[in-house]
Protein backbone atom coordinates (compact mmCIF):
# COMPACT_ATOMS: atom_id res chain seq x y z
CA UNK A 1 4.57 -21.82 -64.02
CA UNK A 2 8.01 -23.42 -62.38
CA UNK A 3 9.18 -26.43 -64.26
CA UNK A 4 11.65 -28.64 -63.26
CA UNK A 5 13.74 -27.61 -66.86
CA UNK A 6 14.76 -24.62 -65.36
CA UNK A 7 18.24 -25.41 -66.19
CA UNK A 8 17.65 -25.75 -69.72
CA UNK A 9 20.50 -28.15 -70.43
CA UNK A 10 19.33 -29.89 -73.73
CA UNK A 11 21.21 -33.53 -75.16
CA UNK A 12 21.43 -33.35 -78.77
CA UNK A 13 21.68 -37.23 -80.24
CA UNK A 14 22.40 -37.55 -83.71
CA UNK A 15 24.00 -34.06 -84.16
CA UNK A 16 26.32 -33.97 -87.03
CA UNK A 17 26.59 -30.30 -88.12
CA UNK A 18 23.88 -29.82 -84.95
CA UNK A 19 21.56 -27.07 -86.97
CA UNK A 20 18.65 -28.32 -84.40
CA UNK A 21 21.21 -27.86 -81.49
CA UNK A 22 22.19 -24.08 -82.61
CA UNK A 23 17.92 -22.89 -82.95
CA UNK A 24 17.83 -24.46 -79.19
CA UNK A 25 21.50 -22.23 -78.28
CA UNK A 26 19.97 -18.88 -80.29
CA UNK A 27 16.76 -19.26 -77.83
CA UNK A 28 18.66 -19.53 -74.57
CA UNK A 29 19.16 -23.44 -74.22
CA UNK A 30 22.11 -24.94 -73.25
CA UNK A 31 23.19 -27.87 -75.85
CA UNK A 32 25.48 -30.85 -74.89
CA UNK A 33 26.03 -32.64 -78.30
CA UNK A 34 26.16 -36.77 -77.89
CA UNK A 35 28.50 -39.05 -80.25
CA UNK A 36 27.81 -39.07 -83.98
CA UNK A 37 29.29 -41.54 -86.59
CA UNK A 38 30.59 -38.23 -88.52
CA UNK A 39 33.00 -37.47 -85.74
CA UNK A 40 33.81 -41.29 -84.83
CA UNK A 41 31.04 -41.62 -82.32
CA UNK A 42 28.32 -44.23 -81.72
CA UNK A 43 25.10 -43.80 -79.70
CA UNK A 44 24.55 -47.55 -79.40
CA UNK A 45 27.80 -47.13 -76.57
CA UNK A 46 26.28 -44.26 -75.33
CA UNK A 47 24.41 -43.78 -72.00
CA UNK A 48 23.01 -40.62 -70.66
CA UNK A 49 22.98 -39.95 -66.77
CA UNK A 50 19.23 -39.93 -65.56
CA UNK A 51 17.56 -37.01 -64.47
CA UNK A 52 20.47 -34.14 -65.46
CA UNK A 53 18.67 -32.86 -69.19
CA UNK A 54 15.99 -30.99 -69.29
CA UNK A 55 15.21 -32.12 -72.89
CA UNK A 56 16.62 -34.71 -75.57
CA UNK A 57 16.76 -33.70 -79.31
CA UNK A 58 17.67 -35.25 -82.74
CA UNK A 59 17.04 -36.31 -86.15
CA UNK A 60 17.69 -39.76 -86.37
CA UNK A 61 18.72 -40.99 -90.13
CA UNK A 62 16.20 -40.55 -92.62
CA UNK A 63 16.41 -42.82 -95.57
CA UNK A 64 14.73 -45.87 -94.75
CA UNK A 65 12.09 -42.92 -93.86
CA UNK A 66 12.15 -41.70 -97.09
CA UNK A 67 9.19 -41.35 -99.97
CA UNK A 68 12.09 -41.51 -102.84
CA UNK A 69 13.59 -44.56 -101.42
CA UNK A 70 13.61 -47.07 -104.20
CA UNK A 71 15.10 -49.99 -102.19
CA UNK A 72 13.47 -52.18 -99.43
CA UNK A 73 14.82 -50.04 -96.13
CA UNK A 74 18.19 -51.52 -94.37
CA UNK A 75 16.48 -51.51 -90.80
CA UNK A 76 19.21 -48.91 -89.84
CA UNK A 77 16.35 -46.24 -89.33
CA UNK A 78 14.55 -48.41 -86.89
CA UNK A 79 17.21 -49.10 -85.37
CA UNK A 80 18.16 -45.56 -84.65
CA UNK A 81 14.97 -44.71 -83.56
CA UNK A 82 14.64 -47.23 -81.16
CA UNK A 83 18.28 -45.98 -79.75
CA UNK A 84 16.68 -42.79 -79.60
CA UNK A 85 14.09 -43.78 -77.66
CA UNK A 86 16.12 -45.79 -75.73
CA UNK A 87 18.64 -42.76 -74.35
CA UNK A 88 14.99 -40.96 -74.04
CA UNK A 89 14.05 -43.75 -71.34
CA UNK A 90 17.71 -43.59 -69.56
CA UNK A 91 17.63 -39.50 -69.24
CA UNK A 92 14.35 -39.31 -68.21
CA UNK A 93 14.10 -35.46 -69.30
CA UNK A 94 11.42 -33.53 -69.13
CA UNK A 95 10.47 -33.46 -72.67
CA UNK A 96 11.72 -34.77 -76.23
CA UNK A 97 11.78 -33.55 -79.87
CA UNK A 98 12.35 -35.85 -82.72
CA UNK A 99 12.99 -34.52 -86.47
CA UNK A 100 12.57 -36.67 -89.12
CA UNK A 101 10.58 -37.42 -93.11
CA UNK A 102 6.85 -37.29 -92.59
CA UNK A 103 6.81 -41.46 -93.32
CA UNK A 104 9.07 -42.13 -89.95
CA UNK A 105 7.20 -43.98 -87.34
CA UNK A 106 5.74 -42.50 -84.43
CA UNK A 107 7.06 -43.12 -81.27
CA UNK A 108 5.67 -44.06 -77.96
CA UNK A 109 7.90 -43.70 -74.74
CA UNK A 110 6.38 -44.58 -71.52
CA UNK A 111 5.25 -41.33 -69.28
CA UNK A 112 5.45 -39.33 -72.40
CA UNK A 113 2.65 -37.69 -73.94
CA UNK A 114 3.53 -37.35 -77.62
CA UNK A 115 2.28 -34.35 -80.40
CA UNK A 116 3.33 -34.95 -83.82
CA UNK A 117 3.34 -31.96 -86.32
CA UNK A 118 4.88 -31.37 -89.68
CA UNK A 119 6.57 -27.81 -90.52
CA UNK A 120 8.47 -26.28 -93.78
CA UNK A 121 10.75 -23.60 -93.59
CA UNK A 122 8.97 -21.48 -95.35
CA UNK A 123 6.30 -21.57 -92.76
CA UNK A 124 9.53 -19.70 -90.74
CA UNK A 125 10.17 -17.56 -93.17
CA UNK A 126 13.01 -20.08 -94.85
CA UNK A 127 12.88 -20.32 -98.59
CA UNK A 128 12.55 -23.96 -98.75
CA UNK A 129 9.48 -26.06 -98.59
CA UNK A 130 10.64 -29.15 -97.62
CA UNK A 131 7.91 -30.89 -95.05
CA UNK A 132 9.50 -32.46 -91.86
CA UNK A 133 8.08 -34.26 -89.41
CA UNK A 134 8.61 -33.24 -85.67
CA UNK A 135 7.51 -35.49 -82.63
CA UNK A 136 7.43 -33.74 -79.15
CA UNK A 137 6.84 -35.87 -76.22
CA UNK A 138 6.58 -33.87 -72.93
CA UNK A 139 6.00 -35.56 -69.12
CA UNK A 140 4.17 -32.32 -67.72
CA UNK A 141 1.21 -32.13 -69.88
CA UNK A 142 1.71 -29.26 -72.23
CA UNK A 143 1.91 -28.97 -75.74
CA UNK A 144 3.88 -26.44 -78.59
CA UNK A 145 2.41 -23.66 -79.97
CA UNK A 146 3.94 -22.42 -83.12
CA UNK A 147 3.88 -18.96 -83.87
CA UNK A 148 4.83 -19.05 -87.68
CA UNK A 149 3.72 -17.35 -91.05
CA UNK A 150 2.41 -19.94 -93.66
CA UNK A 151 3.43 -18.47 -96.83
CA UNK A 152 2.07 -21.28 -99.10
CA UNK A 153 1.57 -24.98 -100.19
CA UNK A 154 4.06 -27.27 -98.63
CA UNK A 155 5.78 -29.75 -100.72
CA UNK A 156 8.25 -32.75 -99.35
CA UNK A 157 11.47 -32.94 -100.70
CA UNK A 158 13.71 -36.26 -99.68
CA UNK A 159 16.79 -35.76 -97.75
CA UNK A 160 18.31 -38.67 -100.42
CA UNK A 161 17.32 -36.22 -103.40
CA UNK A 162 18.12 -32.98 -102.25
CA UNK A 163 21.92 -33.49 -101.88
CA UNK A 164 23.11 -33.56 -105.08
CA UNK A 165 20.60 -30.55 -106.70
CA UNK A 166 21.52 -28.25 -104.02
CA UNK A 167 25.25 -28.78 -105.08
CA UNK A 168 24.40 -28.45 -108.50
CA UNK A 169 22.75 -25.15 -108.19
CA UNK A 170 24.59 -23.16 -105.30
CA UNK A 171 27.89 -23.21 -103.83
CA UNK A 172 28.66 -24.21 -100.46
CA UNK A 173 28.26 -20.70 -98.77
CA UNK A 174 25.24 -19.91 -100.20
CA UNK A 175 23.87 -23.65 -99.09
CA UNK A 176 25.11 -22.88 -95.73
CA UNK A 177 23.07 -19.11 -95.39
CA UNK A 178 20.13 -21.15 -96.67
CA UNK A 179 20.19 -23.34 -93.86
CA UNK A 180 20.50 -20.40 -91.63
CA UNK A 181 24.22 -20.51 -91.22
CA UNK A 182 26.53 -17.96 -91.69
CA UNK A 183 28.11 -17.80 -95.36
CA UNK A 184 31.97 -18.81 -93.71
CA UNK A 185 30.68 -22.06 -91.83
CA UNK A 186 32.95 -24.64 -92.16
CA UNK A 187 33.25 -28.49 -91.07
CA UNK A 188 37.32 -28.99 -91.07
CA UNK A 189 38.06 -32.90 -91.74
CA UNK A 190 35.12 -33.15 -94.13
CA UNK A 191 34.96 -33.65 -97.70
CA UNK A 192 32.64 -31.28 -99.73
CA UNK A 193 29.93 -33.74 -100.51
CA UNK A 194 30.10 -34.61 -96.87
CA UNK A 195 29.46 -31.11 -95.84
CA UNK A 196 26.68 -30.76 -97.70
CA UNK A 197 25.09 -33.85 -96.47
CA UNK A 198 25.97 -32.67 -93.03
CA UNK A 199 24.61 -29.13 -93.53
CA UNK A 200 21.42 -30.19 -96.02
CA UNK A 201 20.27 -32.74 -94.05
CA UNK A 202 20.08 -30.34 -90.62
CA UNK A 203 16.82 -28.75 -89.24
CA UNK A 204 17.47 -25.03 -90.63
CA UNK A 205 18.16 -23.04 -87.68
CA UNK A 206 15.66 -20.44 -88.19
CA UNK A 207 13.17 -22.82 -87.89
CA UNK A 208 14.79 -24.73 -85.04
CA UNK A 209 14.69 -21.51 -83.28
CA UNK A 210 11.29 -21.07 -83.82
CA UNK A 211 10.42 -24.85 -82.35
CA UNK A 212 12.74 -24.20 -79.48
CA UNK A 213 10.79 -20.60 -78.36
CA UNK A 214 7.22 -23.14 -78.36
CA UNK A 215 9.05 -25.32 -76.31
CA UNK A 216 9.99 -22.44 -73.69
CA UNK A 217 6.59 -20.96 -73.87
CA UNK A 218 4.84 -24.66 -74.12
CA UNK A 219 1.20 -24.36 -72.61
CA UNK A 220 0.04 -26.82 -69.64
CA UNK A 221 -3.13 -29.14 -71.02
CA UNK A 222 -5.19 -31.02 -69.07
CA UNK A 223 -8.08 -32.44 -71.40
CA UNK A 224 -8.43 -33.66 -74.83
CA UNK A 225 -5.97 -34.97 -77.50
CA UNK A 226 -2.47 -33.66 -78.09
CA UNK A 227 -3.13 -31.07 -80.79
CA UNK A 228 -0.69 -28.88 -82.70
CA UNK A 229 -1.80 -25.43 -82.75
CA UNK A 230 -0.72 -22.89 -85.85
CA UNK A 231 -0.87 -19.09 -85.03
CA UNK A 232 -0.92 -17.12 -88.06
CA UNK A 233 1.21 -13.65 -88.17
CA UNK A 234 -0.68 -10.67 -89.34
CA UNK A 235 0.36 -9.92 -93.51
């Protein structure tokens, strides 16, 4: 089938270290990164041209989205959402992806069609099993189909809690090959603790790989509700 995302030029919001962003490069996507506080950017200024992306990806903050939150949430997360959605509704792409903790809101963008799904890395082959929540909205009626090995019971593990233990227990080059990153990444300009942040908080790229071969292959559906289909490799 010919879609009109032919040119698979992708807009990454939110980027920071842009784990999501490299998955989508490894599978053939071309990634234009938008403005993020880290590097002295601000999506609120930002405005996409219409019609020029394909597809719009990003993990918007997490804490106010988070189950170990143990203050009332700022607003902030809302907030980002909604500018999420709101560069969504300026590019008019073809389709969207959304990464967040399985308590963020779901979305709802005119002329979209939205599946929600949750996925752990070890369901990629990834040694962590922390749960995140991915919503894909798509304009052409088709939905992802993830071809993934579920190795076991998935457990969610904040992005405010997992910081500091992964610090304590591995240095930064081993964090960064965990997140599917080769052991000699680096973030010049960044403190330590901020590189972790930057790095832990990012969609591992192994399994942002895997998300951005179901969005190439994504499968035209005509009836019923948006479902989120699991195929399980052979052991």
């Amino acid at each position: 089938m010919t879609r009109q995302d032919d040119s698979s030029l992708v807009l990454s919001l939110f980027p920071g270290a842009d784990l999501l962003g490299r998955g989508f490069e490894a599978s053939g996507f071309c990634v234009v990164r938008g403005p993020d506080l880290v590097w002295g950017g601000d999506v609120r200024t930002f405005h996409p041209p219409a019609g020029s992306f394909s597809g719009v990806i990003g993990g918007p903050p997490c804490p106010d989205f988070s189950s170990a939150r143990r203050d009332a949430p700022t607003g902030y997360g809302l907030e980002m959402l909604g500018e999420f959605v709101r560069v969504v509704s300026e590019a008019r792409p073809v389709w969207f992806l959304i990464e967040n903790t399985p308590r963020v809101p779901s979305v709802t963008v005119p002329g979209y069609e939205v599946q929600r799904f949750n996925l752990s890395a070890s369901e990629c082959g990834g040694r962590q099993r922390r749960n995140r929540t991915f919503q894909f909205g798509c304009r052409d009626s088709s939905r992802l189909v993830l071809a993934n090995r579920v190795t076991g019971t998935v457990t969610h593990r904040s992005c405010l809690a997992s910081e500091s233990s992964q610090m304590d227990r591995r240095g930064f080059p081993e964090f960064c090959e965990l997140q599917g990153l080769p052991r000699d990444f680096d973030l010049p300009g960044l403190s330590l603790g901020a590189k972790y942040r930057a790095v832990g908080n990012g969609v591992p790229v192994y399994m942002a790989t895997v998300i951005a071969q179901a969005v190439r292959n994504r499968i035209p559906v005509t009836l019923g509700p948006p479902l989120c289909l699991r195929l399980r490799s052979s052991d």
